[in-house]
N, C-alpha and C. Protein backbone atom coordinates (compact mmCIF):
# COMPACT_ATOMS: atom_id res chain seq x y z
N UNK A 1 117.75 114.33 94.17
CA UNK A 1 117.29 113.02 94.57
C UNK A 1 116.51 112.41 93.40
N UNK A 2 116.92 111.06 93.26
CA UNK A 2 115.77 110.45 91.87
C UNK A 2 115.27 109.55 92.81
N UNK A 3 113.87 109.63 92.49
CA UNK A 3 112.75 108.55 92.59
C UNK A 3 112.13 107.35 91.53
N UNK A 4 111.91 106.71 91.93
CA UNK A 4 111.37 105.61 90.84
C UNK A 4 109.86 105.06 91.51
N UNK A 5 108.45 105.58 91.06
CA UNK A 5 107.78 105.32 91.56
C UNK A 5 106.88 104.86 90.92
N UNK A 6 106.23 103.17 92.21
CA UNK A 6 105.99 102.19 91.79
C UNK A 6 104.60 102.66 91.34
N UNK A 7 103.79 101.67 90.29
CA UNK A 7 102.78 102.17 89.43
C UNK A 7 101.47 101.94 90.21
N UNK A 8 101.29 101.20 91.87
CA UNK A 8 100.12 101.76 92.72
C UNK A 8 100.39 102.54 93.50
N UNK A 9 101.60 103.49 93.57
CA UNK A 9 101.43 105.02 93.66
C UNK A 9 101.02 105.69 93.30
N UNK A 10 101.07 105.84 91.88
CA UNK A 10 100.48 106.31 90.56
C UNK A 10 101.63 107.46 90.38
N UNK A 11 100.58 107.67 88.78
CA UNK A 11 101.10 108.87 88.06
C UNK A 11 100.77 110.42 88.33
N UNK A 12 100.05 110.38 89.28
CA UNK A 12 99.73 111.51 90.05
C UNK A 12 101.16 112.05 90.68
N UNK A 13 101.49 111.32 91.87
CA UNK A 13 102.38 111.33 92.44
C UNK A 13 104.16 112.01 92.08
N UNK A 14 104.13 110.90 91.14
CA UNK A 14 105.24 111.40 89.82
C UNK A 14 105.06 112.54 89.43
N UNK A 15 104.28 112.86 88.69
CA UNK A 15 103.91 114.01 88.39
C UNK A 15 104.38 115.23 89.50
N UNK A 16 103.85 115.21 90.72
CA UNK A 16 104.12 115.94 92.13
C UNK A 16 105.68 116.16 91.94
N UNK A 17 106.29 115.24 91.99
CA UNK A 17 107.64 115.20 92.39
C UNK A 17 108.05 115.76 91.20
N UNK A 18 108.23 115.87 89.83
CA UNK A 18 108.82 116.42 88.65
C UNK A 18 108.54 117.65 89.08
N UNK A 19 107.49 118.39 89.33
CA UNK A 19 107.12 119.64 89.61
C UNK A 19 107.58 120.12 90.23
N UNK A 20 108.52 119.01 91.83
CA UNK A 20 109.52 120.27 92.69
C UNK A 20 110.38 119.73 92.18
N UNK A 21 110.83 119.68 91.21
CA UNK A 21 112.42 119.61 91.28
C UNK A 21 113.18 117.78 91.09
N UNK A 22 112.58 116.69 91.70
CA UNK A 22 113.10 115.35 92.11
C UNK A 22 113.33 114.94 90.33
N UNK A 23 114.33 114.09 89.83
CA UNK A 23 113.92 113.79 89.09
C UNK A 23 113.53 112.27 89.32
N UNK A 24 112.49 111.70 88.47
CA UNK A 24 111.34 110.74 88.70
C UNK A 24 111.17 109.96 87.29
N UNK A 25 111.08 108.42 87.80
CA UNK A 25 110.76 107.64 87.05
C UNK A 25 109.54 106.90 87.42
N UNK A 26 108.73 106.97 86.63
CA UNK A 26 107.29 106.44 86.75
C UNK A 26 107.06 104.75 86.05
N UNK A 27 107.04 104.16 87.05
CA UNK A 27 106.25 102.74 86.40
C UNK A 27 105.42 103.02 85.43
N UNK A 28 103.99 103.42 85.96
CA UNK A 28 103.27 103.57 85.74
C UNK A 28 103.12 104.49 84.25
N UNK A 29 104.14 104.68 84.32
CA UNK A 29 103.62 105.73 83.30
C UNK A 29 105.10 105.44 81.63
N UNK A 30 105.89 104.78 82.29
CA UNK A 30 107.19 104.01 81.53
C UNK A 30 107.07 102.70 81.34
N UNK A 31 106.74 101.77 82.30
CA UNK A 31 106.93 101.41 82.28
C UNK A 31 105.97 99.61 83.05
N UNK A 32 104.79 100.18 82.52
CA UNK A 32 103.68 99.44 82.88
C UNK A 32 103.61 98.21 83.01
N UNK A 33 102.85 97.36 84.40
CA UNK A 33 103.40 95.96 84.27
C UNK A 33 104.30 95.24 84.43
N UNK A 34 105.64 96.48 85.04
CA UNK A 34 106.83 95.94 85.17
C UNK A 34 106.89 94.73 86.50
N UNK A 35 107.22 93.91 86.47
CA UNK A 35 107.22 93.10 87.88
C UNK A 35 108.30 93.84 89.10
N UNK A 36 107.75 93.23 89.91
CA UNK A 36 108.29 93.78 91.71
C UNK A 36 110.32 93.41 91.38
N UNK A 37 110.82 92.37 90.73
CA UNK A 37 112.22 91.75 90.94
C UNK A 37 112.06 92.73 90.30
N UNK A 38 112.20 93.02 88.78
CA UNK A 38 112.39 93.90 87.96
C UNK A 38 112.03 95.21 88.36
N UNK A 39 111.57 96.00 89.31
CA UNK A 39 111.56 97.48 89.24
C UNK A 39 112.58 97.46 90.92
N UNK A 40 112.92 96.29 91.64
CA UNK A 40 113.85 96.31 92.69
C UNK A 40 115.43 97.04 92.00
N UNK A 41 115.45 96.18 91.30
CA UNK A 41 116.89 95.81 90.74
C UNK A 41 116.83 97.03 90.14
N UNK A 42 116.17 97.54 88.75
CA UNK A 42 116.31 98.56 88.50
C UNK A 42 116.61 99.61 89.12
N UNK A 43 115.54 100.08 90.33
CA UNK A 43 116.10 101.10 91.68
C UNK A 43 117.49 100.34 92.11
N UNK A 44 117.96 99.77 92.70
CA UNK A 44 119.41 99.77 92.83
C UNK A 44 120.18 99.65 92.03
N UNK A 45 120.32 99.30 90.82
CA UNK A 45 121.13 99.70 89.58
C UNK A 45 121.25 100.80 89.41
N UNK A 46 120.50 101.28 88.61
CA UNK A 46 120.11 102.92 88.71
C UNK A 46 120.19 103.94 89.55
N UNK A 47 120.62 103.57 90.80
CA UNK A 47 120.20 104.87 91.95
C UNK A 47 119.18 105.26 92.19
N UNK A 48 118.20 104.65 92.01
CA UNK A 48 116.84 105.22 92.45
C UNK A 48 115.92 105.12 93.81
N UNK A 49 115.50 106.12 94.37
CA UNK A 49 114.93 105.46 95.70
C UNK A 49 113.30 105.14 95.59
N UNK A 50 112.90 103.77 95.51
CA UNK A 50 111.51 103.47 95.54
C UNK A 50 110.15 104.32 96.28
N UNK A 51 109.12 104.45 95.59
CA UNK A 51 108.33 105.03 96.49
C UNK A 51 107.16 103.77 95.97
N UNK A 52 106.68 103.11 97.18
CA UNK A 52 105.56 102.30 97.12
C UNK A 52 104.49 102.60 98.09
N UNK A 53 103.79 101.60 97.45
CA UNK A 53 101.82 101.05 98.42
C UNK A 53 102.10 99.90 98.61
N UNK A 54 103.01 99.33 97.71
CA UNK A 54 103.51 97.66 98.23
C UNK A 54 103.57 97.06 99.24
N UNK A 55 103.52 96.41 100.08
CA UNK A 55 104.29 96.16 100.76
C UNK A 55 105.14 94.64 101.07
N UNK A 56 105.20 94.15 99.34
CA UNK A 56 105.63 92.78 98.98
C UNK A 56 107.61 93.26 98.79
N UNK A 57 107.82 94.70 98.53
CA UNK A 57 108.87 95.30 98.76
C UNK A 57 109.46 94.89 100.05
N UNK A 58 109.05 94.70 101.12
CA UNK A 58 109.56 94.35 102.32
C UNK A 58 110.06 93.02 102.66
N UNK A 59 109.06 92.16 101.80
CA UNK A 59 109.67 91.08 101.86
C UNK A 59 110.91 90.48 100.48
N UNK A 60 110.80 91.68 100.06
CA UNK A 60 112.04 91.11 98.61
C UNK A 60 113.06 91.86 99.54
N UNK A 61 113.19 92.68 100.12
CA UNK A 61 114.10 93.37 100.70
C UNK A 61 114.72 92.44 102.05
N UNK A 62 113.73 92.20 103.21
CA UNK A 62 113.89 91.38 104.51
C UNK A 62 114.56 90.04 104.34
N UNK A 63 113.46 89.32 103.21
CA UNK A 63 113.41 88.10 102.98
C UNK A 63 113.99 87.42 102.12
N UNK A 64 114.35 88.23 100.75
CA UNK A 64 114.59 87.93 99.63
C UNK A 64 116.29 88.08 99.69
N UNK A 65 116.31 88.93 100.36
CA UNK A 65 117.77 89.75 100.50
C UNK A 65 118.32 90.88 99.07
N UNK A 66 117.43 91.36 98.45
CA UNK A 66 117.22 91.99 97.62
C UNK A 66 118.27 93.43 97.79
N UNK A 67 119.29 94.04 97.56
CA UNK A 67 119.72 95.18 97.62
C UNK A 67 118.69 96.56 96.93
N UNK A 68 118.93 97.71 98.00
CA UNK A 68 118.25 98.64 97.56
C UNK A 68 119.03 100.21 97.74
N UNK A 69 118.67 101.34 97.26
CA UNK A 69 119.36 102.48 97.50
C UNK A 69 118.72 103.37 98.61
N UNK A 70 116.98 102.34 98.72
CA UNK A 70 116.27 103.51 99.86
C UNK A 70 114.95 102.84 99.28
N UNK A 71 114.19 102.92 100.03
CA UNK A 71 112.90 102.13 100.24
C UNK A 71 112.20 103.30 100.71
N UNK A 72 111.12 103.95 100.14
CA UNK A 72 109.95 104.53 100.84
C UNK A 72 108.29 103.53 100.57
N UNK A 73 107.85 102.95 101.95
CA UNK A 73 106.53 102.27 101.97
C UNK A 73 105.32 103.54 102.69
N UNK A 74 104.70 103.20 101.48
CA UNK A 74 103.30 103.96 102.08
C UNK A 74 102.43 103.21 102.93
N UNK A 75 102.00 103.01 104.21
CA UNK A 75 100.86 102.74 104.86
C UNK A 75 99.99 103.10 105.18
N UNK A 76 99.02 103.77 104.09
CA UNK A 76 98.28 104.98 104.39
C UNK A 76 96.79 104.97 104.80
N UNK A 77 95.91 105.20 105.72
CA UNK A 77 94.31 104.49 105.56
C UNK A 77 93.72 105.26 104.27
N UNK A 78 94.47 106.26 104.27
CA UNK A 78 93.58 107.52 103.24
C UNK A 78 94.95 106.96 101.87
N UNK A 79 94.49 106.05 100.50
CA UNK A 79 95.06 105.96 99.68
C UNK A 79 94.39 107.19 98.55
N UNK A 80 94.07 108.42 98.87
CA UNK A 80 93.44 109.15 97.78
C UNK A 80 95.23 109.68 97.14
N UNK A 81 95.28 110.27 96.16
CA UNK A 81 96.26 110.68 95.79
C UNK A 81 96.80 111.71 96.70
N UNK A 82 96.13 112.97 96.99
CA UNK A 82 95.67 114.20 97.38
C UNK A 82 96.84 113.73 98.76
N UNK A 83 96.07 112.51 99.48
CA UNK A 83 96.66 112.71 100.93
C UNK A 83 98.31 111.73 100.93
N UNK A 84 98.83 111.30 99.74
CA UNK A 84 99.93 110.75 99.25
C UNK A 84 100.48 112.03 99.32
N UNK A 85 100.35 112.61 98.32
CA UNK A 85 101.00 113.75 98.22
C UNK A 85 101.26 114.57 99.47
N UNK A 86 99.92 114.70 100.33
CA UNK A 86 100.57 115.67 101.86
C UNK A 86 101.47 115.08 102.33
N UNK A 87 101.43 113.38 102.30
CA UNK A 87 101.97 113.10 103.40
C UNK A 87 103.75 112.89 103.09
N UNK A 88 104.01 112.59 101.78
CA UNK A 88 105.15 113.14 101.32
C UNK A 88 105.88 114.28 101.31
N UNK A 89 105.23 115.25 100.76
CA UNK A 89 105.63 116.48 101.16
C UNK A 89 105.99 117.13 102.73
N UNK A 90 105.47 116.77 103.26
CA UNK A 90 105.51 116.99 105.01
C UNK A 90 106.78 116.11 105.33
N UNK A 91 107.22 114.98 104.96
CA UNK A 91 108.10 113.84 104.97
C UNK A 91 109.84 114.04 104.33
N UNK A 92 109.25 114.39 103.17
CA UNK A 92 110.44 115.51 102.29
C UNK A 92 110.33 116.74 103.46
N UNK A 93 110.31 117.18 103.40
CA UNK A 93 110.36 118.74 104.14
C UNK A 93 111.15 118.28 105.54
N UNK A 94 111.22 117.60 105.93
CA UNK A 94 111.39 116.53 107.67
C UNK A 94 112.98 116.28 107.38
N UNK A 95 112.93 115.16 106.64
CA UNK A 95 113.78 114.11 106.65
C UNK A 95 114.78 113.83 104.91
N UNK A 96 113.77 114.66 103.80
CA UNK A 96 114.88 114.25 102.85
C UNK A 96 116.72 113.78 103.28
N UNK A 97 117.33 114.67 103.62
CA UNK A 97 118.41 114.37 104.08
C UNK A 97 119.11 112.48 104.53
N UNK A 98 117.81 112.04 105.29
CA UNK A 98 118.01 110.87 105.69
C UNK A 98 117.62 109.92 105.00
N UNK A 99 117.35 109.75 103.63
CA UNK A 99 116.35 108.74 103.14
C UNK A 99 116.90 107.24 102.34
N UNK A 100 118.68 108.10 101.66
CA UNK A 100 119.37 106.74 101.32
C UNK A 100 119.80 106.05 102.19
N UNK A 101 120.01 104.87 101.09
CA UNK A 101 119.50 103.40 101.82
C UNK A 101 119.23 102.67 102.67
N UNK A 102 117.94 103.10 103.34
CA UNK A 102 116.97 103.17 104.44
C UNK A 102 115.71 102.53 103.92
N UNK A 103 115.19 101.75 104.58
CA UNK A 103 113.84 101.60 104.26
C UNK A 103 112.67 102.34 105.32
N UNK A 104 111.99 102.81 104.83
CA UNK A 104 111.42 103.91 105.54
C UNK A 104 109.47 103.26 105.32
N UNK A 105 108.98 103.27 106.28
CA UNK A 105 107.64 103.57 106.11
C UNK A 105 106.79 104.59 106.78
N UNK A 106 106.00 104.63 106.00
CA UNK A 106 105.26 106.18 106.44
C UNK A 106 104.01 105.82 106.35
N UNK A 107 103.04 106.15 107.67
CA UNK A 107 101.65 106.36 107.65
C UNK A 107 101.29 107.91 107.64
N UNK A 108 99.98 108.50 108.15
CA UNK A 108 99.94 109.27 108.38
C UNK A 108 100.18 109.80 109.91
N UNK A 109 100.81 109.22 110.50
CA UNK A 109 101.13 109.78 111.89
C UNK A 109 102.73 109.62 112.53
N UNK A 110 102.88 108.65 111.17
CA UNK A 110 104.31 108.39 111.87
C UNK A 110 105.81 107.81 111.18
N UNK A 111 106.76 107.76 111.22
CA UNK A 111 107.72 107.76 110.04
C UNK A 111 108.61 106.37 111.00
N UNK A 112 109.08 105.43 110.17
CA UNK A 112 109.92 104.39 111.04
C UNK A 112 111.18 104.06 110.04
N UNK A 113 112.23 104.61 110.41
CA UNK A 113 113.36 104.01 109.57
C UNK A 113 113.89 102.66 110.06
N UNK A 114 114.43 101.91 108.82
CA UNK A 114 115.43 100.88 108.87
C UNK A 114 116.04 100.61 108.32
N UNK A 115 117.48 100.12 108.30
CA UNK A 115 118.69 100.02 107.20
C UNK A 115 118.18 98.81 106.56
């Protein structure tokens, strides 16, 4: 699975995911400053499935009519890195299988897919 993750995820995160295995493209860390059209398009060019804190993604996606390969939105109360990471991992472990091109958001209690 490749990820492309947006740069208020951080480089923490990225980092996480290189370590099991995903391969991962970091805004944040490639590609700094990149704007929201520009890191959309890229993830669907590329094959990449987004991982955001955004949630201006929803409306380039809903509203914009923006094509994507897979949308992951974080809604998290706890934005520490630490609890990004659980709550991914617990999420991967669940559902990887289901995640292309889906837009998915995730809090900490609960997972909601949509095409």
């Amino acid at each position: 699975m490749r990820f492309i993750i947006d740069e208020c995820t951080g480089s923490s995160v990225a980092n996480w995911l290189k370590n099991q295995g995903y391969e991962v493209f970091s805004v944040y860390d490639n590609a700094r400053g990149m704007i929201d059209d520009d890191i959309i398009i890229k993830a669907f060019i590329e094959g990449w499935i987004l991982i955001t804190n955004d949630k201006d993604f929803g409306e380039k996606i809903y509203r914009e009519g923006y094509s994507h390969q897979g949308v992951i939105l974080l809604r998290l109360e706890n934005e520490r890195t630490k609890n990004k990471i659980e709550v991914l991992q617990k999420f991967l472990s669940l559902y990887s299988n289901q995640i292309s091109n889906q837009f998915i958001v995730i809090t900490e209690n609960k997972v909601r897919f949509s095409k």
